[in-house]
N, C-alpha and C. Protein backbone atom coordinates (compact mmCIF):
# COMPACT_ATOMS: atom_id res chain seq x y z
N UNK A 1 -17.43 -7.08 -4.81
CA UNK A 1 -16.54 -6.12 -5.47
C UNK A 1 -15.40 -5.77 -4.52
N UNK A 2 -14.31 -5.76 -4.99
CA UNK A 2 -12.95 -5.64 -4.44
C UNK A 2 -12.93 -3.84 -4.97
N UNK A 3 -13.08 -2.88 -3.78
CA UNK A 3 -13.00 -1.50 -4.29
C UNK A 3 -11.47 -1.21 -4.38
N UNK A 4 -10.84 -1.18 -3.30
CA UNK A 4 -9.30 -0.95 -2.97
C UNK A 4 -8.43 -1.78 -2.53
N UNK A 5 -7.13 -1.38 -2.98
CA UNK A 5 -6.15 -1.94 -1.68
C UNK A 5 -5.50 -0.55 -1.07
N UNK A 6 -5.61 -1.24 0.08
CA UNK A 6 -5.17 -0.34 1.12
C UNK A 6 -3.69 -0.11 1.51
N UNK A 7 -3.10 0.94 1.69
CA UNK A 7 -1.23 0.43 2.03
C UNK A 7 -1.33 1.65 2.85
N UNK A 8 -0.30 1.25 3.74
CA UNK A 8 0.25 1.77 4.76
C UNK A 8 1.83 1.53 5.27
N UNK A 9 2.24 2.86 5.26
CA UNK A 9 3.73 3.50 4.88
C UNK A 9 4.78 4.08 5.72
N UNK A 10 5.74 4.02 5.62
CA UNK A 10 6.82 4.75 6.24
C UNK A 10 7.50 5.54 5.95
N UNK A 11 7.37 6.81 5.53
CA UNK A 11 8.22 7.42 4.60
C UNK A 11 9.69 8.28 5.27
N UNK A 12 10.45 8.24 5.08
CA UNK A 12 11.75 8.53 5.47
C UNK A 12 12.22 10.24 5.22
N UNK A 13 11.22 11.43 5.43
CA UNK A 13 11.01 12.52 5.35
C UNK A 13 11.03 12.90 6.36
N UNK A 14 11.35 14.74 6.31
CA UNK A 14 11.43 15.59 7.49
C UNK A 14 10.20 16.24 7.15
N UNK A 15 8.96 16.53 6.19
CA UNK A 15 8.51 17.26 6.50
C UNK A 15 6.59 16.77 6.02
N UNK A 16 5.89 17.12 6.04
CA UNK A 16 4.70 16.54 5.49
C UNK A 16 4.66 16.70 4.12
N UNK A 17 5.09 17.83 3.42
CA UNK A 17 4.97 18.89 2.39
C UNK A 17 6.41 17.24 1.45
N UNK A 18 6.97 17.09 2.06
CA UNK A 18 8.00 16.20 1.14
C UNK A 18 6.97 14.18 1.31
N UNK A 19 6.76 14.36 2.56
CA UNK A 19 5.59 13.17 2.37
C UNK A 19 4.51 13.21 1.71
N UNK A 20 3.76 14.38 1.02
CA UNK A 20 3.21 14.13 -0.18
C UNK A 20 3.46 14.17 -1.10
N UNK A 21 5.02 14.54 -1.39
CA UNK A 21 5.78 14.77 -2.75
C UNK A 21 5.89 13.23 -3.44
N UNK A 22 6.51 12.24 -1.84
CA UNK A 22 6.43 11.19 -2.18
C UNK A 22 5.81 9.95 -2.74
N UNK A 23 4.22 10.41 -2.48
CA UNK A 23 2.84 9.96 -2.64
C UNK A 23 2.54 10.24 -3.70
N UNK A 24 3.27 11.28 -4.32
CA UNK A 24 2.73 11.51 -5.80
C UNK A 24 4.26 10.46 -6.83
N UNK A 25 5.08 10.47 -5.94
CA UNK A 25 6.40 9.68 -7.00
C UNK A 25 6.12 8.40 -6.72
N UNK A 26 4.64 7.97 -5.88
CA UNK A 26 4.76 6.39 -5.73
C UNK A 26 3.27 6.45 -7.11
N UNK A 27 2.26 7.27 -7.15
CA UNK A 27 1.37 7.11 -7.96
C UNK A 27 2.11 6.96 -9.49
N UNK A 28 3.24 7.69 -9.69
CA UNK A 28 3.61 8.36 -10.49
C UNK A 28 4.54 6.57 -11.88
N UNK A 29 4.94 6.07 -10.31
CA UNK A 29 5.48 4.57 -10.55
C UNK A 29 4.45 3.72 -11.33
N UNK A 30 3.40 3.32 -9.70
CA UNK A 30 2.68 2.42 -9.73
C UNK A 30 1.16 3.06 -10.97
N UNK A 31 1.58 3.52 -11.32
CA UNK A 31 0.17 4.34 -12.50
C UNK A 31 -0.65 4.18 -12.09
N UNK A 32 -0.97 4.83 -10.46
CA UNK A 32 -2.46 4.71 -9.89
C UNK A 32 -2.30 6.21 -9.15
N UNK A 33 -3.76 6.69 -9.20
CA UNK A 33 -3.88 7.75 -8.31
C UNK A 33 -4.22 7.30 -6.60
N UNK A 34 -3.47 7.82 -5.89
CA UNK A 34 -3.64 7.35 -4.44
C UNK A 34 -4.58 8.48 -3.37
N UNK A 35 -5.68 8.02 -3.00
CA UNK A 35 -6.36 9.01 -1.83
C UNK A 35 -5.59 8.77 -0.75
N UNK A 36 -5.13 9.67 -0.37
CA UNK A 36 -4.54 9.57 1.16
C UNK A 36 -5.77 9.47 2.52
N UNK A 37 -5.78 9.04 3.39
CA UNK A 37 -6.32 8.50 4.52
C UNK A 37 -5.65 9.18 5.82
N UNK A 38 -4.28 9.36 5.12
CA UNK A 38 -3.50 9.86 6.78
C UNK A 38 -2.45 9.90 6.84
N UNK A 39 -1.84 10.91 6.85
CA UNK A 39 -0.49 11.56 6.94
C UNK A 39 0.23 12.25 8.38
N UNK A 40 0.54 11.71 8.86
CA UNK A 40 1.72 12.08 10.22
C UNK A 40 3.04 11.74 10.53
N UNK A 41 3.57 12.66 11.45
CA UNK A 41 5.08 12.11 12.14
C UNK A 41 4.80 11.20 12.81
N UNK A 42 5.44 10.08 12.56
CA UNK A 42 5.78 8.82 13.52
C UNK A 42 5.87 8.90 15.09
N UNK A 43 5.10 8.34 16.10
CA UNK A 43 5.70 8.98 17.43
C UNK A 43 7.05 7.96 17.84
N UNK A 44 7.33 6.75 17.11
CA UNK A 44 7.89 6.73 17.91
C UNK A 44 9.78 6.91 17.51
N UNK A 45 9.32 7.38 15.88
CA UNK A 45 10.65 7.63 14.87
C UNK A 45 10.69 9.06 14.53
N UNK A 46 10.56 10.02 14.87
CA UNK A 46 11.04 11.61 14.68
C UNK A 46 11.44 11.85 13.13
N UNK A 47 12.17 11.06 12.37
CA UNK A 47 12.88 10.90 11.36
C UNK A 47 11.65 10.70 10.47
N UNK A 48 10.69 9.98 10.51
CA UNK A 48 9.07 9.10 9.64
C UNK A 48 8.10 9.43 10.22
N UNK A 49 7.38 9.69 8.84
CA UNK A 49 6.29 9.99 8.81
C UNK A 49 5.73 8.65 8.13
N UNK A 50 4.68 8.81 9.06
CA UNK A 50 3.66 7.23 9.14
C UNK A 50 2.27 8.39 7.97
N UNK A 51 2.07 7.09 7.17
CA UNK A 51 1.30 7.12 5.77
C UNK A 51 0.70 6.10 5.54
N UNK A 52 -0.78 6.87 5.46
CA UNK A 52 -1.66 5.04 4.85
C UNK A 52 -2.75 6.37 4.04
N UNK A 53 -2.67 5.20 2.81
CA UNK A 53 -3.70 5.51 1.72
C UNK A 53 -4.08 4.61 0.89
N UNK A 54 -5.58 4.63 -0.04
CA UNK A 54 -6.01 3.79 -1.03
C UNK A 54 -5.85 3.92 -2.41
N UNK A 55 -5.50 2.84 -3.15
CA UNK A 55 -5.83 3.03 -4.77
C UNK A 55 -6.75 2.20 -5.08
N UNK A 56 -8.02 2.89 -6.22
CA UNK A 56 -8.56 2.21 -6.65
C UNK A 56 -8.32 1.25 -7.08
N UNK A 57 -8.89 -0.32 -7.08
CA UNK A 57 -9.18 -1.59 -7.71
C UNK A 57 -10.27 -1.93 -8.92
N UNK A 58 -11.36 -1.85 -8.05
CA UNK A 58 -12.54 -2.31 -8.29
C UNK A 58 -12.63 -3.33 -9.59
N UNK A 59 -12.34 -5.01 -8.85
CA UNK A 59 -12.29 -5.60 -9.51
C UNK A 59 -13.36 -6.81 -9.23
N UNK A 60 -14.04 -7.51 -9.55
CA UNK A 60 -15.31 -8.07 -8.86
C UNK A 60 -14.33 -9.47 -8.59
N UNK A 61 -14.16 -10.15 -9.15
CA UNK A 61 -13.39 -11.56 -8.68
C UNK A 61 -11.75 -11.67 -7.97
N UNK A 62 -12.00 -12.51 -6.62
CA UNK A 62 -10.81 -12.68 -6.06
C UNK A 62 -9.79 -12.77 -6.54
N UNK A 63 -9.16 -13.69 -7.47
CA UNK A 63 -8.61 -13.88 -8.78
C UNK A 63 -8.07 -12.84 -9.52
N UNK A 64 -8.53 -11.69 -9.71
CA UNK A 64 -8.48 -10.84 -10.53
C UNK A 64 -7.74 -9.58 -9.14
N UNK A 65 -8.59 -9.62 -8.69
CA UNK A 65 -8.22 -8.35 -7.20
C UNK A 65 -6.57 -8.78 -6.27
N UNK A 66 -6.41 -10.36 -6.63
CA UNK A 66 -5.16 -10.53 -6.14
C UNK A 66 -3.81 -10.28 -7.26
N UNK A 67 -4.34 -10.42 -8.58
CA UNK A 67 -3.30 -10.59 -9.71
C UNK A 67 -2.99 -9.03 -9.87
N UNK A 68 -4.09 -8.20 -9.93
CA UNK A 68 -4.22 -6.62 -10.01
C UNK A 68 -3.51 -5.94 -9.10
N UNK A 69 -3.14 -6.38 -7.79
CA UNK A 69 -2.65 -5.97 -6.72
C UNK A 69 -0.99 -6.34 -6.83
N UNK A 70 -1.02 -7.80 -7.22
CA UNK A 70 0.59 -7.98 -7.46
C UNK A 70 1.06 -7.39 -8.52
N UNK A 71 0.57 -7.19 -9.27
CA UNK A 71 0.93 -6.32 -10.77
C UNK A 71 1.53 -4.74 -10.68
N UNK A 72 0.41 -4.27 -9.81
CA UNK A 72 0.62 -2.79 -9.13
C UNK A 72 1.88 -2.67 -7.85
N UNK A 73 1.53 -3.90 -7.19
CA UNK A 73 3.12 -3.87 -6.07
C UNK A 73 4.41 -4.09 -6.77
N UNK A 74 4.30 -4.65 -7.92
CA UNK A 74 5.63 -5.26 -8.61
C UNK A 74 6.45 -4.09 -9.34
N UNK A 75 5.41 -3.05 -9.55
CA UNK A 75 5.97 -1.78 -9.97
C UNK A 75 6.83 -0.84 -9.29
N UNK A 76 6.22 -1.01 -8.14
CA UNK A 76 7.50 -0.30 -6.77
C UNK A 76 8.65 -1.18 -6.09
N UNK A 77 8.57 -2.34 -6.22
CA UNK A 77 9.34 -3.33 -5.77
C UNK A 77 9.30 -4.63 -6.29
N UNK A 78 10.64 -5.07 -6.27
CA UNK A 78 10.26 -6.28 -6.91
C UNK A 78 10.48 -7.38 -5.85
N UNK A 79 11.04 -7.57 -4.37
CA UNK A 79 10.44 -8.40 -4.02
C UNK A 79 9.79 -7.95 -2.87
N UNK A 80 8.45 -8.98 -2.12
CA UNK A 80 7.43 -8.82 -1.37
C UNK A 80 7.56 -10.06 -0.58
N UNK A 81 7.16 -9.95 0.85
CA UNK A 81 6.79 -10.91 1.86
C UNK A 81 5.18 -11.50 1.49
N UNK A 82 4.43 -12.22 0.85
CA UNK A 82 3.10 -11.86 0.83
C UNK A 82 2.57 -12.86 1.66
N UNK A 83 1.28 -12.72 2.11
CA UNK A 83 0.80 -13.56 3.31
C UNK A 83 -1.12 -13.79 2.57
N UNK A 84 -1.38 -15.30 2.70
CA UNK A 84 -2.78 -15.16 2.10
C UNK A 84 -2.71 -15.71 0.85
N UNK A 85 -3.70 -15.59 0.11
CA UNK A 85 -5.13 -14.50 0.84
C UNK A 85 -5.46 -16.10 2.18
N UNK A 86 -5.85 -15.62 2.61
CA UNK A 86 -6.78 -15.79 4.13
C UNK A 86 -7.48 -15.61 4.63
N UNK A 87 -8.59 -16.74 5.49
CA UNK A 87 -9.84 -16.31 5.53
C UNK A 87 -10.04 -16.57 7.24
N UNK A 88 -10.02 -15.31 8.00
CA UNK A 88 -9.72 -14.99 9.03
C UNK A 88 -11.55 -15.29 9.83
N UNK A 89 -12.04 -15.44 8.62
CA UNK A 89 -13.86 -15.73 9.52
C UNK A 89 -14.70 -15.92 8.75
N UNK A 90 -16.20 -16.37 8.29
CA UNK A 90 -16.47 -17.15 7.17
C UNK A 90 -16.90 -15.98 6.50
N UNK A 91 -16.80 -16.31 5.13
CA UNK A 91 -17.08 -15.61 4.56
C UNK A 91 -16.44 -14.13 4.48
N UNK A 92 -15.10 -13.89 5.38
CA UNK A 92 -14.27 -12.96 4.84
C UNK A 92 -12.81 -13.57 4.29
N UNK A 93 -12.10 -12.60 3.87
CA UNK A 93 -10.42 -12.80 3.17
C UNK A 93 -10.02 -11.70 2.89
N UNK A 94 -8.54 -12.09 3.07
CA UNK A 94 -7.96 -10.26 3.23
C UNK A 94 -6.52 -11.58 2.99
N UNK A 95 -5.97 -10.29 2.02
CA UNK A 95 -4.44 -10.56 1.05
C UNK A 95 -3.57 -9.64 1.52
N UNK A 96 -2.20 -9.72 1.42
CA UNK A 96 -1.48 -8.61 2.14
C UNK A 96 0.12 -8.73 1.83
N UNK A 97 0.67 -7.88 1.56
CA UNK A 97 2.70 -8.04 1.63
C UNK A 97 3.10 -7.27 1.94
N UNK A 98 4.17 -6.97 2.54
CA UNK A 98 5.00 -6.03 2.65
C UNK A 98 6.52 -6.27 2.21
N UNK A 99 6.92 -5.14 1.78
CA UNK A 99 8.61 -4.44 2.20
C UNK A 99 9.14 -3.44 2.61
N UNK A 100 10.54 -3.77 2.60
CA UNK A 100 11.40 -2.78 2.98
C UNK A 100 12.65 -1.72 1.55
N UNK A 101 11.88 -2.75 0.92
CA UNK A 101 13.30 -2.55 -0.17
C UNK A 101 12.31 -2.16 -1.90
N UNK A 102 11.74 -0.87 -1.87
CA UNK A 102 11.42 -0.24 -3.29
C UNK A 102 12.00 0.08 -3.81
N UNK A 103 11.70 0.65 -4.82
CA UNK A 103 12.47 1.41 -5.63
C UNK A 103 12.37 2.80 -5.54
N UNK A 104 11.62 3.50 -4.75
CA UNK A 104 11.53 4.42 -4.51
C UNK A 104 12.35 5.51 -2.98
N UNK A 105 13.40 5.75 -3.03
CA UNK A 105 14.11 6.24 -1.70
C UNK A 105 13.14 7.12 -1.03
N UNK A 106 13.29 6.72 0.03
CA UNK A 106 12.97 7.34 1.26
C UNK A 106 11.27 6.39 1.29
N UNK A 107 10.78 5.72 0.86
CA UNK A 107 9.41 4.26 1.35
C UNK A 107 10.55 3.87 2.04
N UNK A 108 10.64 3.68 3.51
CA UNK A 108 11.43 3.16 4.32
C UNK A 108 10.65 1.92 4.96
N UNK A 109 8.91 1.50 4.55
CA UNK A 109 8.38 0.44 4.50
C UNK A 109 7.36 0.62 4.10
N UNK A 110 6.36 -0.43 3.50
CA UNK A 110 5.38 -0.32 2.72
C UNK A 110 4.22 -1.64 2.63
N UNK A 111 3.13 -1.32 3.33
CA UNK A 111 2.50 -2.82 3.43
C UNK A 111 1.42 -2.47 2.53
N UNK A 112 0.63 -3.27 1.65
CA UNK A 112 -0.47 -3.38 0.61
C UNK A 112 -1.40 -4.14 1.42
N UNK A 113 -3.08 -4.06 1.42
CA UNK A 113 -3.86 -5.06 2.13
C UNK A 113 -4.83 -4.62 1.20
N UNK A 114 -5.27 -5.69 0.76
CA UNK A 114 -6.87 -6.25 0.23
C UNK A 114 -8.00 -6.80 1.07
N UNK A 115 -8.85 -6.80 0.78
CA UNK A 115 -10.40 -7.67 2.02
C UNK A 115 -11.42 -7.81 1.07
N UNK A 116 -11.92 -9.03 1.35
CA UNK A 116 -13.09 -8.96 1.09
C UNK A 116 -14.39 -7.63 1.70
N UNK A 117 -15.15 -7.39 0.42
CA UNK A 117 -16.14 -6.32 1.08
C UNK A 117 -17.13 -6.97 2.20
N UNK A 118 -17.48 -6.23 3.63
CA UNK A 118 -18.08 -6.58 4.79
C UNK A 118 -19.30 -5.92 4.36
């Protein structure tokens, strides 16, 4: 079972209170509710706040967990770097893209990752 994909963010905000505003205008896109994982100022950008959170998947076939994932990224952006899927050791795989360029101002970058369950 494919539970989540995972993404991890850059958001182009001064304050935390506007970095979750944003988290709700990316659910709001992508028609998924997002658990956040972790919200902070960037150390080494003053300007970004560094963001990683999950949306539910839960899709049992690879196939399905990769098409579900591009479907949901295609909603915030339309184009993606994607890398994979790839199988980094036997019996695992992990899918992944990023950008720079959403549709949403101030995602100043945005990476999506899938895995096989360990």
């Amino acid at each position: 079972m494919h539970k989540y994909i995972y993404w991890h963010a850059f958001f182009k905000v001064n304050t935390k209170e506007k970095a979750l505003k944003l988290l709700t205008k990316f659910d709001d896109i992508c028609e998924t509710k997002a658990t956040l994982l972790a919200c902070e100022r960037y150390w080494k950008d003053e300007s970004l706040y560094e963001v990683s959170f999950a949306t539910a998947l839960n899709k049992e076939d690879i196939s399905d967990a990769i098409f579900s994932t591009l479907v949901i990224s295609h909603k915030l952006a339309y184009k993606w770097e994607v890398n994979g899927p790839s199988t980094p050791g036997l019996g695992v795989w992990e899918f992944h893209g990023l950008t720079t360029k959403t549709k949403v101002t101030g995602i100043d970058w945005i990476q999506f990752r899938i895995k096989s369950d360990e």
